[in-house]
N, C-alpha and C. Protein backbone atom coordinates (compact mmCIF):
# COMPACT_ATOMS: atom_id res chain seq x y z
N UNK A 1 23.49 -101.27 -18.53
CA UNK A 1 23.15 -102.38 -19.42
C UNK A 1 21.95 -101.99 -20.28
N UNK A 2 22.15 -102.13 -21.18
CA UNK A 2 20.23 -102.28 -21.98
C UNK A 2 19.73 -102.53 -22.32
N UNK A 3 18.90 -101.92 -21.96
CA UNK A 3 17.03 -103.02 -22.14
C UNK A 3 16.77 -104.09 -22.72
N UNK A 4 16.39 -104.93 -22.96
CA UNK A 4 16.14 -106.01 -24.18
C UNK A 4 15.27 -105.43 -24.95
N UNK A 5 14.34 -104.31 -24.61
CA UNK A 5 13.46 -103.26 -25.58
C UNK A 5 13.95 -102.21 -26.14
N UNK A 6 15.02 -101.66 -25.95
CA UNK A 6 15.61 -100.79 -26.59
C UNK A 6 15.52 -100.06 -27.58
N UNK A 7 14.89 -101.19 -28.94
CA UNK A 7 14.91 -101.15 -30.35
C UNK A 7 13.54 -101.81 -30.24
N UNK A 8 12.73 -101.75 -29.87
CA UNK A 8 11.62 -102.41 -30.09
C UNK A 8 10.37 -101.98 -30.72
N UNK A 9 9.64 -102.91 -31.90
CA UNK A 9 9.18 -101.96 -32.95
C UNK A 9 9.97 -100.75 -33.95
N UNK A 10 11.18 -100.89 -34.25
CA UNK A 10 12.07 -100.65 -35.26
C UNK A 10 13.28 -101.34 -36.02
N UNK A 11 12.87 -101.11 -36.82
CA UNK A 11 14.03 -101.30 -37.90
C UNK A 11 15.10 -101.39 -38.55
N UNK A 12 16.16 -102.03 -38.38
CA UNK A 12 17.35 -101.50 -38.32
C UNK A 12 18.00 -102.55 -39.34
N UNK A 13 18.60 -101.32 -40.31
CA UNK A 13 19.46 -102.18 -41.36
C UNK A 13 20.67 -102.36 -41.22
N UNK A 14 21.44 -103.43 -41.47
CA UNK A 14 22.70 -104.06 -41.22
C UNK A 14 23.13 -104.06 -42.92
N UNK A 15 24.12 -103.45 -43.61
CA UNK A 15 24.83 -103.57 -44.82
C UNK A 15 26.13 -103.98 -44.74
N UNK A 16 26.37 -105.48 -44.81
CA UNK A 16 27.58 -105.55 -44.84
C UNK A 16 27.58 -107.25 -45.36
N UNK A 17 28.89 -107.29 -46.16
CA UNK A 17 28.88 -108.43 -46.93
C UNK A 17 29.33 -110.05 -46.71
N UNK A 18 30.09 -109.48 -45.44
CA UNK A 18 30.95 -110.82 -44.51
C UNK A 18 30.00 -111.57 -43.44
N UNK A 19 28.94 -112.08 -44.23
CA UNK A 19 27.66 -112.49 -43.39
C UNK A 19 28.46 -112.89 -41.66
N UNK A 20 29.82 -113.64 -41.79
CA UNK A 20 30.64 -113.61 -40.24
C UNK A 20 30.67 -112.31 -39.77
N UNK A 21 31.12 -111.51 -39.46
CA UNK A 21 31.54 -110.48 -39.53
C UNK A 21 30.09 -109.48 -38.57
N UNK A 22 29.16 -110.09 -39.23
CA UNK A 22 28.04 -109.25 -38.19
C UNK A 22 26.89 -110.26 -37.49
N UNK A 23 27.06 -111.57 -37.28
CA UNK A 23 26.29 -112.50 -36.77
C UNK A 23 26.13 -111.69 -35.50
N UNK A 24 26.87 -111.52 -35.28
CA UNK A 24 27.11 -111.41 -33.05
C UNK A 24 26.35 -110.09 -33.25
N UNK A 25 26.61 -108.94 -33.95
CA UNK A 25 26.17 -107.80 -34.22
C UNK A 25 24.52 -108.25 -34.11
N UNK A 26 24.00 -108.61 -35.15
CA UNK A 26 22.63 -109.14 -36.11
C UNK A 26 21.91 -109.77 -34.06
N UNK A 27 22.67 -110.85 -33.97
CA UNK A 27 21.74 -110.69 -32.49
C UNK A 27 21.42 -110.19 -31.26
N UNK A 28 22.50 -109.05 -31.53
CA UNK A 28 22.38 -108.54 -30.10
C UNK A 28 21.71 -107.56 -30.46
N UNK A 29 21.17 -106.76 -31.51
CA UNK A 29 20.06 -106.06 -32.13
C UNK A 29 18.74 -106.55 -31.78
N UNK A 30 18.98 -108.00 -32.10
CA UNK A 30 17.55 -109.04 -32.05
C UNK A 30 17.50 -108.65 -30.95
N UNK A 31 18.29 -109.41 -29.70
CA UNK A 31 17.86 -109.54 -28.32
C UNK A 31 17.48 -108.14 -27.95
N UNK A 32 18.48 -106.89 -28.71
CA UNK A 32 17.54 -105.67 -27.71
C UNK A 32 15.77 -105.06 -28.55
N UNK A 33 15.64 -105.89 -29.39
CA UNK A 33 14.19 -106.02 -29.81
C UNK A 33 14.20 -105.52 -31.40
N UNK A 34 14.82 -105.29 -31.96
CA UNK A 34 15.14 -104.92 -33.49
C UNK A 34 14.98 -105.90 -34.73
N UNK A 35 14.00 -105.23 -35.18
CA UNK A 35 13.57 -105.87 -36.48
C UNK A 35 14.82 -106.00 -37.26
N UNK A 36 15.93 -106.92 -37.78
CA UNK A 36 17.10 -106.41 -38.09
C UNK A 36 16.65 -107.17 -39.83
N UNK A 37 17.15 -105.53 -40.68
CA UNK A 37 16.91 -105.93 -41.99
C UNK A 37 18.66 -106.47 -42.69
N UNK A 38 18.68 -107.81 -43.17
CA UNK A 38 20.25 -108.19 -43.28
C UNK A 38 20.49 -108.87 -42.42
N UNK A 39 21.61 -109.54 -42.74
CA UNK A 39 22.59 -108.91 -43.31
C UNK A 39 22.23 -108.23 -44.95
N UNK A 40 22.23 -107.38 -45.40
CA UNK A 40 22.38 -106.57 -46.73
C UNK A 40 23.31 -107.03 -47.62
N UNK A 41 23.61 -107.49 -48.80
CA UNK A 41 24.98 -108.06 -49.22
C UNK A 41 25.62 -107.19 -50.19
N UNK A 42 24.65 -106.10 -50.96
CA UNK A 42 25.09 -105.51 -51.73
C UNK A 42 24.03 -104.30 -51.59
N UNK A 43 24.56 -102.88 -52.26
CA UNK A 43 23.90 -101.58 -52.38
C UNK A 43 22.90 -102.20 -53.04
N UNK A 44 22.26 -102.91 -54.23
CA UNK A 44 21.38 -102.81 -54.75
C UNK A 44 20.28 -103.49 -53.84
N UNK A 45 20.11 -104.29 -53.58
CA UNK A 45 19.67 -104.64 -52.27
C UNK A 45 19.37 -103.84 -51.48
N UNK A 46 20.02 -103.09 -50.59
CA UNK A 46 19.97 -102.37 -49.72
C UNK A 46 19.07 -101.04 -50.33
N UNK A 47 19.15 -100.73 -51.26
CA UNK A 47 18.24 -99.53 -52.01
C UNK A 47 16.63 -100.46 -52.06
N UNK A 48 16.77 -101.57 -52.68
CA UNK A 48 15.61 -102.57 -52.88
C UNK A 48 14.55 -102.25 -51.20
N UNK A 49 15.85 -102.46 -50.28
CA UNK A 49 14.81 -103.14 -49.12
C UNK A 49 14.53 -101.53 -48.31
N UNK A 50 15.02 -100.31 -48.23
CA UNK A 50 14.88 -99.24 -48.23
C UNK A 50 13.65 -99.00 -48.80
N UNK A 51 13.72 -99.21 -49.98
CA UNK A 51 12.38 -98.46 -50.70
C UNK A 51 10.89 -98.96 -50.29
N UNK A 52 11.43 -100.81 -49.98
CA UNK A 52 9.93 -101.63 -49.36
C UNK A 52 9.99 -101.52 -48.11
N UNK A 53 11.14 -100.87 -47.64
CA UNK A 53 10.87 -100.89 -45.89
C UNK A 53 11.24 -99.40 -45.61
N UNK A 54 10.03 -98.44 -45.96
CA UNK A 54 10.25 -97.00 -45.65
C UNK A 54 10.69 -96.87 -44.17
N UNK A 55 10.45 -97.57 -43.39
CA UNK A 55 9.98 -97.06 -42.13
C UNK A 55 11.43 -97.51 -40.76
N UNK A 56 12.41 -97.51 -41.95
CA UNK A 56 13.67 -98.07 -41.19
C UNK A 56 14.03 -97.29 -40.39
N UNK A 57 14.28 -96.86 -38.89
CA UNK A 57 14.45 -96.60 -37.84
C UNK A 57 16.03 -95.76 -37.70
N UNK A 58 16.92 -97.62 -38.15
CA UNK A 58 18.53 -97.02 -38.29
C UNK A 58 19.19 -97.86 -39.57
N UNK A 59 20.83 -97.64 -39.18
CA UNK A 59 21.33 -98.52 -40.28
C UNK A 59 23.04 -98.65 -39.53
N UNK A 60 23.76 -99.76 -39.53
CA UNK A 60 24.87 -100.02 -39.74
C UNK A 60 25.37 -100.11 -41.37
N UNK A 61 26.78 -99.48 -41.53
CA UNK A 61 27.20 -99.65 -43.02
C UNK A 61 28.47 -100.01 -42.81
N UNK A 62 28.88 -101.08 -43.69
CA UNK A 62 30.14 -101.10 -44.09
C UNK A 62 30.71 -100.34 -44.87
N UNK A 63 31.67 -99.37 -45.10
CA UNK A 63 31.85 -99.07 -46.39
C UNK A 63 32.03 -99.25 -47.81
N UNK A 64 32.44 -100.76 -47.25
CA UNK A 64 32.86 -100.63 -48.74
C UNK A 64 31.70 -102.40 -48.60
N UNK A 65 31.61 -102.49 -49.74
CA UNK A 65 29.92 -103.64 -49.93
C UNK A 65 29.87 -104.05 -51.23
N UNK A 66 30.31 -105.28 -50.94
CA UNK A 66 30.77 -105.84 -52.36
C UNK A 66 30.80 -105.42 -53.39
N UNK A 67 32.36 -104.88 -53.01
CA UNK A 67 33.31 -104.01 -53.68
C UNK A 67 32.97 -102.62 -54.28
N UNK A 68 31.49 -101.80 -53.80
CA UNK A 68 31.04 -101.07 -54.03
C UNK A 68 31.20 -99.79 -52.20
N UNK A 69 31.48 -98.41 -52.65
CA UNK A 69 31.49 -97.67 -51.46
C UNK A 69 30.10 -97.85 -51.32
N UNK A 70 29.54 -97.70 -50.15
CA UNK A 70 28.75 -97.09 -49.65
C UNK A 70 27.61 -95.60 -49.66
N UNK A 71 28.58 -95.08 -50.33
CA UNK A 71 28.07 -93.44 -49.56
C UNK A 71 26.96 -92.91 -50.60
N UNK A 72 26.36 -93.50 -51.75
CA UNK A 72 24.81 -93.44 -52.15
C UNK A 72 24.16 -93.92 -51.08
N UNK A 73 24.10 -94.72 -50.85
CA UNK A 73 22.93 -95.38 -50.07
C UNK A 73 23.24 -94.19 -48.35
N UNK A 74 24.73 -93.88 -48.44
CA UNK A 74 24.30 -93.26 -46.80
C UNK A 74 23.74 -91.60 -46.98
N UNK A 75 23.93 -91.20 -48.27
CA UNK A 75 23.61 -90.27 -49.07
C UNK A 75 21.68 -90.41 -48.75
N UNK A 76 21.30 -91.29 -49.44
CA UNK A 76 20.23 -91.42 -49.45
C UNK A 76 19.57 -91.88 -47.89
N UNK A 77 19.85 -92.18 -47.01
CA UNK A 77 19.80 -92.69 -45.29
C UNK A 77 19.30 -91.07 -45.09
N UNK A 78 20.66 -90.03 -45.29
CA UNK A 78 20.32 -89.00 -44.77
C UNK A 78 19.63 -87.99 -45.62
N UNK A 79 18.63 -88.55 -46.86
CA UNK A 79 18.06 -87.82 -47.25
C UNK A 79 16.97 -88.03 -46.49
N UNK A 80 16.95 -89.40 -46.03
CA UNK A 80 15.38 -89.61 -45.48
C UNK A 80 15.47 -89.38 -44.03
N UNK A 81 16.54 -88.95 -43.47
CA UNK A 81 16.59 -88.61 -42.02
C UNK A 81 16.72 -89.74 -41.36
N UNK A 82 17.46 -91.06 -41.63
CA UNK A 82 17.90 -92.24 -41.06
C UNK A 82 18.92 -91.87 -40.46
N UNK A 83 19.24 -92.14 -39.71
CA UNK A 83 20.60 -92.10 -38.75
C UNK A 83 21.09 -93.51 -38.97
N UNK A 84 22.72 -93.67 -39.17
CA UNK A 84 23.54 -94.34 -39.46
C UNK A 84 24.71 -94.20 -38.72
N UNK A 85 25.61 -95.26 -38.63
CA UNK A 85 26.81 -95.86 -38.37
C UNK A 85 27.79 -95.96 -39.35
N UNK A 86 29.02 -96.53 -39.41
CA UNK A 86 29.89 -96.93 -40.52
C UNK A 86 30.37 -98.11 -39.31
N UNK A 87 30.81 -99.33 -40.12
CA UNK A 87 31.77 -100.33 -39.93
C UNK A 87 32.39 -100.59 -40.45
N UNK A 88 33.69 -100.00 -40.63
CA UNK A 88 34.86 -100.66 -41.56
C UNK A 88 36.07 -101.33 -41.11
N UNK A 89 36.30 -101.32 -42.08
CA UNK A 89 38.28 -101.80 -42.24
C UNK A 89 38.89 -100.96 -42.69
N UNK A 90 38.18 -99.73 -42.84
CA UNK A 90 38.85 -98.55 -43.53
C UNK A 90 39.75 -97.45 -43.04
N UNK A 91 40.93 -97.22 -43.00
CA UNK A 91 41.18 -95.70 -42.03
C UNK A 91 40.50 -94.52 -42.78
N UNK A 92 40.27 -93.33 -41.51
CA UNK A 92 39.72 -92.32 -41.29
C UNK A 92 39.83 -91.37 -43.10
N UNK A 93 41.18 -91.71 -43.43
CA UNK A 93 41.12 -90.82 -44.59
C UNK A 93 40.33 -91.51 -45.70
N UNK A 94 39.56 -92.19 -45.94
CA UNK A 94 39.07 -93.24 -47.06
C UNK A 94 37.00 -92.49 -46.77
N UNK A 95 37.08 -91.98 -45.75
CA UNK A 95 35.42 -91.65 -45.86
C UNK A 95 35.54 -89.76 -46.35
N UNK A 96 34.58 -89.37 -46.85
CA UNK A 96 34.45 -88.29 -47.52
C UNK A 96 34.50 -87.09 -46.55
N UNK A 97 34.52 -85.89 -46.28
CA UNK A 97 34.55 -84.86 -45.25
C UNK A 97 33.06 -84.56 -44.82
N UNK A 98 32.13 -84.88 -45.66
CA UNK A 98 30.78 -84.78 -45.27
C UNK A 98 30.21 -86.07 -44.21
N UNK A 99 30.85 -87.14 -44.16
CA UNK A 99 30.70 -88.05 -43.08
C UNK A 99 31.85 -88.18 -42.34
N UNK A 100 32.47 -86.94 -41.90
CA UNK A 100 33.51 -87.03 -41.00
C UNK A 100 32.98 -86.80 -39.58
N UNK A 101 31.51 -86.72 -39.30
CA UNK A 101 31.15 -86.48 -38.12
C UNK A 101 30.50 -87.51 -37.80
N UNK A 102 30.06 -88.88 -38.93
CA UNK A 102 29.56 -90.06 -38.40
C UNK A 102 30.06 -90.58 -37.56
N UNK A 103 29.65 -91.56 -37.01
CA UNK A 103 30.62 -92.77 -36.10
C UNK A 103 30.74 -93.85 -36.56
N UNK A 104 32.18 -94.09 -36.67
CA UNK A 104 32.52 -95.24 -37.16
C UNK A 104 33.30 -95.93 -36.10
N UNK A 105 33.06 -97.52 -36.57
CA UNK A 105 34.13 -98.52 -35.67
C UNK A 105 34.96 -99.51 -36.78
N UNK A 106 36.04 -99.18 -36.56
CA UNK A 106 36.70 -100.65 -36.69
C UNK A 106 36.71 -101.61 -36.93
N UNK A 107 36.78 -102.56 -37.76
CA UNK A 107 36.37 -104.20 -37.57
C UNK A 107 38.00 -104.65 -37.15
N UNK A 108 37.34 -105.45 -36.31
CA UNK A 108 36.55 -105.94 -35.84
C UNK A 108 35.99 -105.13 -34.11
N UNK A 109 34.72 -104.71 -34.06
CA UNK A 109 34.30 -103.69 -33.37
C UNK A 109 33.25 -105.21 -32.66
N UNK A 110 33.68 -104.34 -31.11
CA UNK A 110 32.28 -105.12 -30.07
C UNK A 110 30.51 -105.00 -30.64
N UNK A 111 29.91 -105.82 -30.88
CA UNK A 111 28.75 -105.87 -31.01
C UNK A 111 27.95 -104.98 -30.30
N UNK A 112 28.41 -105.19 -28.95
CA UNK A 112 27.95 -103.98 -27.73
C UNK A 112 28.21 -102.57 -28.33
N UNK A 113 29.35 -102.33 -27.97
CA UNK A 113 29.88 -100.98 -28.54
C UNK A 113 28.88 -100.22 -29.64
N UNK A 114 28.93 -101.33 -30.96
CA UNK A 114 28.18 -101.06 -32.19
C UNK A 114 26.51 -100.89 -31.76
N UNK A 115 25.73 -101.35 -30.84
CA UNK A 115 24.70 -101.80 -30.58
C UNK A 115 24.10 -100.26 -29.85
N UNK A 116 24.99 -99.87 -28.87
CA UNK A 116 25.23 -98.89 -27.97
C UNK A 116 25.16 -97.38 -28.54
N UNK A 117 26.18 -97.85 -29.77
CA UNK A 117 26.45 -96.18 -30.58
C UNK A 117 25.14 -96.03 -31.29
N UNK A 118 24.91 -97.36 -31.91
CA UNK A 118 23.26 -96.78 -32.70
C UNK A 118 21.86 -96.41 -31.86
N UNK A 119 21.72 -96.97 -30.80
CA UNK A 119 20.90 -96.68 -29.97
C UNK A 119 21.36 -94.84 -29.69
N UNK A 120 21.85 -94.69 -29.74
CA UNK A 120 22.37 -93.40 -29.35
C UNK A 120 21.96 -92.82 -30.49
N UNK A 121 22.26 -92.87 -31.53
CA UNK A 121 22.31 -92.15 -33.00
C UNK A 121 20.96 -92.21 -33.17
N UNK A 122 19.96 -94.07 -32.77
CA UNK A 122 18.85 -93.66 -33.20
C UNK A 122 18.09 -92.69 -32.36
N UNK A 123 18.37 -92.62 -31.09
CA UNK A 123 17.58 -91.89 -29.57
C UNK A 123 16.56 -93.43 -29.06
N UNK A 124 15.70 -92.92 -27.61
CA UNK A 124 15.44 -93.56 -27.03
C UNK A 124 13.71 -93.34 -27.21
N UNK A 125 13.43 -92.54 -28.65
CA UNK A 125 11.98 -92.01 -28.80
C UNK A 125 11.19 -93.01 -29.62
């Protein structure tokens, strides 16, 4: 099970546009102690709150974000050495070969699951 501290004292951005869609997500971040930035509704935004919140930890992404891909902003995640997720509706052939080693889930994906993989991606440091 883990911690309710897990994420505690970091940052973690949520990009995705179906404010439903990541409620359950958004608190089980909270409860394991995560500053959760988002829901995110759009890339421009998400670049906005990036730039005022250097110090973002992780990130969940949808791919696709009102009606815009994703993969600037995950482009830019891993310029800054953010570790990220994907959440889509997308199959496997729709993400680029350079994020074929991310982890992605499914929607509709367990909150846990999602909660679990980023803790992992972010580490326990």
């Amino acid at each position: 099970m883990q911690d309710e501290n897990s994420f505690a004292g970091r940052r973690i951005m949520v990009v995705e546009d179906d404010y439903l869609v990541v409620t359950d997500l958004i608190e089980r971040l909270q409860a394991m102690g995560a500053d959760v930035i988002g829901p995110v509704p759009n890339l421009e935004k998400a670049f906005e709150r990036l730039d005022r919140l250097p110090d973002i930890a992780g990130a969940v992404l949808d791919l696709n974000v009102a009606g815009q891909m994703v993969f600037p902003l995950a482009d830019e995640l891993r310029r800054r050495s953010v570790p990220f997720i994907f959440s889509t509706g997308y199959d496997d052939d729709s993400i680029p070969a350079q994020y074929a080693q991310v982890l992605r889930f499914a929607k509709p994906a367990s909150e846990r699951q999602i909660a679990s993989a980023l803790l992992d991606v972010v580490g326990h440091a």
